[in-house]
Protein backbone atom coordinates (compact mmCIF):
# COMPACT_ATOMS: atom_id res chain seq x y z
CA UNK A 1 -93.56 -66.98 60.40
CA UNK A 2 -90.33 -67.38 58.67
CA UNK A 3 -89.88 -68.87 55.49
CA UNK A 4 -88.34 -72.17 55.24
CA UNK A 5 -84.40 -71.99 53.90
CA UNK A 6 -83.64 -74.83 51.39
CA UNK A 7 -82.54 -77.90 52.42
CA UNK A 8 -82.73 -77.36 56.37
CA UNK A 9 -84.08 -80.10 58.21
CA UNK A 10 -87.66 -78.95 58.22
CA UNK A 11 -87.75 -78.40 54.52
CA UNK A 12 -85.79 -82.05 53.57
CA UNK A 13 -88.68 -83.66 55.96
CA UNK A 14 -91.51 -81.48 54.35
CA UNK A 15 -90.74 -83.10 51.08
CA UNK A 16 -89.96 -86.44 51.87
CA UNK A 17 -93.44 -86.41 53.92
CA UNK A 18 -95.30 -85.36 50.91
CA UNK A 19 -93.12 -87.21 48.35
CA UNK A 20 -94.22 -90.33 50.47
CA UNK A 21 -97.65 -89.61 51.02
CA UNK A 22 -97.48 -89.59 47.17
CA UNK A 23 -95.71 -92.99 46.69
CA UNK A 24 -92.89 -90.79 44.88
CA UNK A 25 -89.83 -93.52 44.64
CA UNK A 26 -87.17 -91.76 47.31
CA UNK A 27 -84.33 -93.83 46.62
CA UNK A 28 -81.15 -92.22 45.88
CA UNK A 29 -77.66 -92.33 44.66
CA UNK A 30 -75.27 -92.04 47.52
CA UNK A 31 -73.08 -90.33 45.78
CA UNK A 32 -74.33 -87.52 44.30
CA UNK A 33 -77.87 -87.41 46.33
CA UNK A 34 -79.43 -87.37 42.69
CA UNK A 35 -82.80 -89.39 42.84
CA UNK A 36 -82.59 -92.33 40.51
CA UNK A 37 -86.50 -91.90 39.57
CA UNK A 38 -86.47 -89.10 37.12
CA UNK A 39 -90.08 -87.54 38.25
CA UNK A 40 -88.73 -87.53 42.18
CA UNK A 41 -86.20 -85.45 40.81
CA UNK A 42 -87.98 -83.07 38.84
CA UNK A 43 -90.49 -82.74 41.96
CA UNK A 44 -87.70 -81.95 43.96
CA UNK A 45 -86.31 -79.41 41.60
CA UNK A 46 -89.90 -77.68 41.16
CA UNK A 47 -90.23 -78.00 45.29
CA UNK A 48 -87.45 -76.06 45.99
CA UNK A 49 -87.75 -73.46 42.79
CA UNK A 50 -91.30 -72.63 44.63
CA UNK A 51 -89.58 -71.91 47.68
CA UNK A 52 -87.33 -69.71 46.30
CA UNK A 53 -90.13 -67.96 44.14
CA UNK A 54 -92.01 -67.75 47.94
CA UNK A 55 -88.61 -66.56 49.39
CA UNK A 56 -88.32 -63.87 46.92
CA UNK A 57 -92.36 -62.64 46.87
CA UNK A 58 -92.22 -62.32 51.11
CA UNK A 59 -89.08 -60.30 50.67
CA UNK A 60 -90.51 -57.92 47.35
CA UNK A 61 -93.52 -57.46 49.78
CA UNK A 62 -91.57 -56.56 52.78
CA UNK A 63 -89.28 -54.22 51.00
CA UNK A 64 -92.26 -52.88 49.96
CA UNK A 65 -93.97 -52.11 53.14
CA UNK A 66 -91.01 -50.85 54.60
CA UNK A 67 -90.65 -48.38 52.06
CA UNK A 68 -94.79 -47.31 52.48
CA UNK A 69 -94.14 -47.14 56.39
CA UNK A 70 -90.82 -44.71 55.85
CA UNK A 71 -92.55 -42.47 53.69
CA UNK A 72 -95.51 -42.19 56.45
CA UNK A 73 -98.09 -43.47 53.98
């Protein structure tokens, strides 16, 4: 399974599902695509920094089991 890149179409649609299902205010500016309720933004912010931390942890652990299965461990 491949890990979601931010702000594809699958991962905008992830969030606003679960931002809905928590009655998280969506509106935004049209603008700058800033969300005018400050705790929409913040959840937004801390969705995709946990992607990225995911992103980073799948890659640390493949790196890592490439470099057990080239040294024939």
């Amino acid at each position: 399974m491949a890990m979601p890149k931010r702000f594809d179409l699958k991962e905008d649609l992830a969030f606003e599902t679960w931002a809905n299902s928590n009655q998280m205010d969506m509106r935004q500016c049209p603008e700058s695509g800033r969300f005018f309720c400050p705790e929409t933004h913040a959840a937004r912010f801390a969705w995709l920094a946990s992607i990225d931390y995911c992103r980073e942890q799948v890659s640390v652990e493949n790196d890592d089991l490439s470099k057990t299965e080239s040294a024939g461990v």
